[in-house]
Protein backbone atom coordinates (compact mmCIF):
# COMPACT_ATOMS: atom_id res chain seq x y z
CA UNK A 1 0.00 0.00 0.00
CA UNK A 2 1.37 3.44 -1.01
CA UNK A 3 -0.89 5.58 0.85
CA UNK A 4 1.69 8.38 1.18
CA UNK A 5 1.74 8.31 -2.78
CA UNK A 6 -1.57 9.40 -2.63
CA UNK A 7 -1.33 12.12 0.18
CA UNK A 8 0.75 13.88 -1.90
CA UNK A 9 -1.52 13.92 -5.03
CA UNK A 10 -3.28 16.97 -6.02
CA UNK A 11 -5.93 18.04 -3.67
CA UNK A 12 -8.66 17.96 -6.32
CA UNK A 13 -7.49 14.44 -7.61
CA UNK A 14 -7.52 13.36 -4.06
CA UNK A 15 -11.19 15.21 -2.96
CA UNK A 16 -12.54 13.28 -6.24
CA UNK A 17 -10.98 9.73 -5.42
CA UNK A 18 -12.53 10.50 -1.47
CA UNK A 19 -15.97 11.67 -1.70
CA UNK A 20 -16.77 9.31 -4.94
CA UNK A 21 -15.95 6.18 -2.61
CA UNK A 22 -17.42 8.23 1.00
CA UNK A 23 -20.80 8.53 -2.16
CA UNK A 24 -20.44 4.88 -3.33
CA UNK A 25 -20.24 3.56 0.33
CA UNK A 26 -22.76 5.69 1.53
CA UNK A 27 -25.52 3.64 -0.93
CA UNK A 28 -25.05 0.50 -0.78
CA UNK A 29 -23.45 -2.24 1.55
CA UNK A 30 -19.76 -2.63 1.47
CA UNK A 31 -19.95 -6.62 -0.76
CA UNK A 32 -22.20 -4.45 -2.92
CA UNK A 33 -20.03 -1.59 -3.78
CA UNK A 34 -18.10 -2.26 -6.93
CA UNK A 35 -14.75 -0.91 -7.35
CA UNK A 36 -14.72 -0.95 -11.15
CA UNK A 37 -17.72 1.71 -10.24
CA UNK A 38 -15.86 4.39 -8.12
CA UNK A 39 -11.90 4.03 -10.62
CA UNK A 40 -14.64 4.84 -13.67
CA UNK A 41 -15.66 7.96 -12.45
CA UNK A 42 -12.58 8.63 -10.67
CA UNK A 43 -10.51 8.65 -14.42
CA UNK A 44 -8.38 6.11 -12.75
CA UNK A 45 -7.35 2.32 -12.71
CA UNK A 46 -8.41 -0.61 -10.28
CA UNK A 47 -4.25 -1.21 -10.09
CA UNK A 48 -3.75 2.47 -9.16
CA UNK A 49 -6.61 2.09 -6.44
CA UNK A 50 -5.06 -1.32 -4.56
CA UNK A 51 -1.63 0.88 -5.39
CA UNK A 52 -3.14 3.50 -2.77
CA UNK A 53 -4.67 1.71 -0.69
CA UNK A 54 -3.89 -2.37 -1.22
CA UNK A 55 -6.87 -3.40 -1.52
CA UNK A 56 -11.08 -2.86 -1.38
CA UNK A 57 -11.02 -3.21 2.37
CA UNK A 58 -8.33 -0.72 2.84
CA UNK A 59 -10.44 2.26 0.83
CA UNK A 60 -13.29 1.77 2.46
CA UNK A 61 -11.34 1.50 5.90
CA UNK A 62 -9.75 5.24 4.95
CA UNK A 63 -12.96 6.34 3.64
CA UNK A 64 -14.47 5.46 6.82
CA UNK A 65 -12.25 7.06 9.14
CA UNK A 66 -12.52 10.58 7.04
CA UNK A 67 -16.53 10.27 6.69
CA UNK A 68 -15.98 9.75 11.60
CA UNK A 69 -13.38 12.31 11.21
CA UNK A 70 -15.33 15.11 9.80
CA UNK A 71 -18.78 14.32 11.24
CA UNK A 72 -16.64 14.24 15.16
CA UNK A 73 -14.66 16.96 14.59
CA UNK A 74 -14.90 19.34 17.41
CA UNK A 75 -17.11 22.16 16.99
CA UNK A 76 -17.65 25.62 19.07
CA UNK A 77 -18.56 25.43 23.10
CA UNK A 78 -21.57 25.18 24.02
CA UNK A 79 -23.56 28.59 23.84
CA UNK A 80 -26.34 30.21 25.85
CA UNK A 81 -26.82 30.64 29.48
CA UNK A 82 -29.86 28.25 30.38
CA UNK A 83 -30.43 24.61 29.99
CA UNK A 84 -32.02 24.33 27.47
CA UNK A 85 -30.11 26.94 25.49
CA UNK A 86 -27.21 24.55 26.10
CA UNK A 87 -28.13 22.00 25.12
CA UNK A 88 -30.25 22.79 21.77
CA UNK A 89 -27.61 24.95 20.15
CA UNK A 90 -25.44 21.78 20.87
CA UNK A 91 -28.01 19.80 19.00
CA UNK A 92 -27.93 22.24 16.37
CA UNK A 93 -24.50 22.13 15.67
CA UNK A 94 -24.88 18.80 14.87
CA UNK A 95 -27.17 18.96 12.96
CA UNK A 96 -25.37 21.36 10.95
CA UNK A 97 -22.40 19.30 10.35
CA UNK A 98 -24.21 16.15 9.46
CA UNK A 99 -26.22 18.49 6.62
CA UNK A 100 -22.63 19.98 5.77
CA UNK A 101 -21.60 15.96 4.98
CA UNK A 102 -24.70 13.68 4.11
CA UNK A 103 -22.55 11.27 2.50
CA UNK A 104 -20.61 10.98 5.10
CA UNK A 105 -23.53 10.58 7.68
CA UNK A 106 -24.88 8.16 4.86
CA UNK A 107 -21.96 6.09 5.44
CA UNK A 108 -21.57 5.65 8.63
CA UNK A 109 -25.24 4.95 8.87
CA UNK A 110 -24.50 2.34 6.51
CA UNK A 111 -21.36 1.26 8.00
CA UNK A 112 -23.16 0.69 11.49
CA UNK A 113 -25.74 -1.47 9.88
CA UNK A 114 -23.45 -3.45 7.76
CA UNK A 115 -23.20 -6.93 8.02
CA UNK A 116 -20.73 -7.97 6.64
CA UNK A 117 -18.22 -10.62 8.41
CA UNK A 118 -15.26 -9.54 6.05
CA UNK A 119 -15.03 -5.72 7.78
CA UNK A 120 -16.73 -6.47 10.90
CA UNK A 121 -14.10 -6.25 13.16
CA UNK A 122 -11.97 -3.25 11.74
CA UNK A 123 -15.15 -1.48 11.65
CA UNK A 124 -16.35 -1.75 14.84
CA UNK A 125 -12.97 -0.21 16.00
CA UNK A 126 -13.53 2.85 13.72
CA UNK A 127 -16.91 3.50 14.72
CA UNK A 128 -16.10 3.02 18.27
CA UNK A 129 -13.03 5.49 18.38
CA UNK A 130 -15.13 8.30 16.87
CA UNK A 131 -17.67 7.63 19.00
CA UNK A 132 -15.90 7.80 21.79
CA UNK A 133 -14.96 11.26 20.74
CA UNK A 134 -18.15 12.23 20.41
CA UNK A 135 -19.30 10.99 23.73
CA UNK A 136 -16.77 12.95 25.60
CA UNK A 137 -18.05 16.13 23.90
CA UNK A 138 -21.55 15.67 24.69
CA UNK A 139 -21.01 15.09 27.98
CA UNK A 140 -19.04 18.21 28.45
CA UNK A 141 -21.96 20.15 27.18
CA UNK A 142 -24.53 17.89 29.10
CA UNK A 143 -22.21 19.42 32.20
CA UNK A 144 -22.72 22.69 31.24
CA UNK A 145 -26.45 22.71 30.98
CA UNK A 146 -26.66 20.72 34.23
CA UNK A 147 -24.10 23.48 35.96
CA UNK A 148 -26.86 25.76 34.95
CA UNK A 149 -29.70 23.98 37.23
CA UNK A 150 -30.69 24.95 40.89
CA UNK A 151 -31.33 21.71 42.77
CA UNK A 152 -34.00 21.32 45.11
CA UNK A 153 -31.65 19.25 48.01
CA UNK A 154 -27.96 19.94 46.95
CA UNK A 155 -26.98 17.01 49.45
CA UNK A 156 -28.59 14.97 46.47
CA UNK A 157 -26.87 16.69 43.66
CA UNK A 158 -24.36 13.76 42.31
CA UNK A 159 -26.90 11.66 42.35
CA UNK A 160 -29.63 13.94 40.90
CA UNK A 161 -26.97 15.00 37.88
CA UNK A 162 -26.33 10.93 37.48
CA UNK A 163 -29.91 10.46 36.78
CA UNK A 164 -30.24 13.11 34.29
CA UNK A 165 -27.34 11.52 32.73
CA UNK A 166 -29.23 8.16 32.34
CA UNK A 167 -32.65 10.12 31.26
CA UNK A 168 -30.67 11.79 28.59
CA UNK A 169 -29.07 9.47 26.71
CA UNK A 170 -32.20 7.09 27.40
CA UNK A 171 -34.07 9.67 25.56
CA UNK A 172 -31.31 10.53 22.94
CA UNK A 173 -30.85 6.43 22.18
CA UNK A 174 -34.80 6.34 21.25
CA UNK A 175 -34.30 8.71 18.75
CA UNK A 176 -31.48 7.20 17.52
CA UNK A 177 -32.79 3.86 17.24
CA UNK A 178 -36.21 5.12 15.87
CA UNK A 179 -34.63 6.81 13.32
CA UNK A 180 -31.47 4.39 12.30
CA UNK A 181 -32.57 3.82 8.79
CA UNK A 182 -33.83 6.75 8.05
CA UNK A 183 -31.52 9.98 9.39
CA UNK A 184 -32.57 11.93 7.29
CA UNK A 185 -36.28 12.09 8.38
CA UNK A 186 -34.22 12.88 12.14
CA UNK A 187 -33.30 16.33 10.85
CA UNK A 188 -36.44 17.06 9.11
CA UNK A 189 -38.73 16.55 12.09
CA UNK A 190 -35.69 18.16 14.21
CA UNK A 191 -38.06 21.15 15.53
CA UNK A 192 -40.76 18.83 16.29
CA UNK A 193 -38.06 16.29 17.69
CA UNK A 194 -36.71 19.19 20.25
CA UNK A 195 -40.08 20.33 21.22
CA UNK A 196 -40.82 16.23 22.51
CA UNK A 197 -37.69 16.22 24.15
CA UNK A 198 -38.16 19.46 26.00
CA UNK A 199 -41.35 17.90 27.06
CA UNK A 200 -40.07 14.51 27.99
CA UNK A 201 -37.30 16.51 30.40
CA UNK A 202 -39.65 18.90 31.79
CA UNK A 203 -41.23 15.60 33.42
CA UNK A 204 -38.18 14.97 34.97
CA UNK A 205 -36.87 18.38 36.20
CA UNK A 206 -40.35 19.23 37.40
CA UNK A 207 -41.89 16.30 38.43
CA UNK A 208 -45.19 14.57 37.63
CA UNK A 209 -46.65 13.95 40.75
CA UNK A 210 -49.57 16.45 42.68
């Protein structure tokens, strides 16, 4: 594998070569994706491909870790003074860079779904890095918005913040899961997706008993 060779070719031969495999493996499933497909309209060879990157497995492996790269890349702090505030404009972010890179969004979605045995392993990996990365950010801002918070008995406040943790991510994993195989639909119902979740935390932070 010469990946160096092809670090050092032109940036437009290299953005072409990238987002035409990140577009390719954001459609189908990785057995599916033909490589005869992405050197057509890259204007290049199948040898010169494997030259870069050995082999089918190791382009969509680098194609992979851009497509986590850019969508965990490490945006601005946290803005806004109140909880909520936090917390949304966090959530918009996000949903900023995902629109910024659908294919790469596309692909991951893909990637997570994928069942193939041949990348299993190596992928897992990846997507686990990344999302690692990602976690640690959230929960930086999800410690912001909870800094923000007056607590009722402060003797109770690790566990109180503990248990907002758990809602949150409780909450955050149904959306995820309802919307797996469809993101997209996730950022067009994303007002009406904030407004539930609002609701769904005001239950906690204020209670639903008498």
């Amino acid at each position: 594998m010469a990946l160096e060779t092809f670090e050092k070719l032109p940036e437009n031969k290299k953005d072409l070569i990238l987002s035409t495999g990140i577009k390719e493996f954001s459609q189908k499933s990785y057995k599916d994706v033909s490589t005869d497909s992405i050197t057509k309209k890259c204007g290049i060879s199948k040898g010169i491909l494997f030259h870069y990157f050995g082999s089918k497995k190791g382009f969509y492996f680098y194609c992979l870790e851009k497509a986590m790269g850019r969508l965990t890349a490490k945006t601005e702090g946290a803005v806004g003074d109140g909880f909520y505030e936090i917390l949304f404009s966090s959530m918009s972010r996000k949903i900023s860079v995902c629109m910024q890179y659908k294919d790469e969004m596309h692909m991951v979605n893909m990637a997570s779904r994928d069942a193939s045995a041949e990348i299993a392993d190596q992928k897992a990996e990846i997507i686990r890095r990344y999302m690692t990365i990602g976690q640690l950010e959230s929960a930086q801002t999800l410690r912001k918005a909870l800094a923000t918070l007056e607590f009722k008995d402060e003797d109770k406040k690790q566990v109180t913040v503990e248990g907002l943790h758990i809602y949150i991510n409780a909450i955050l994993n149904k959306y995820l899961l309802q919307y797996q195989q469809m993101p997209d639909k996730f950022f067009e119902n994303s007002d009406r997706i904030k407004v539930e979740m609002k609701t769904y935390l005001d239950m906690m932070l204020y209670g639903i008993c008498k």
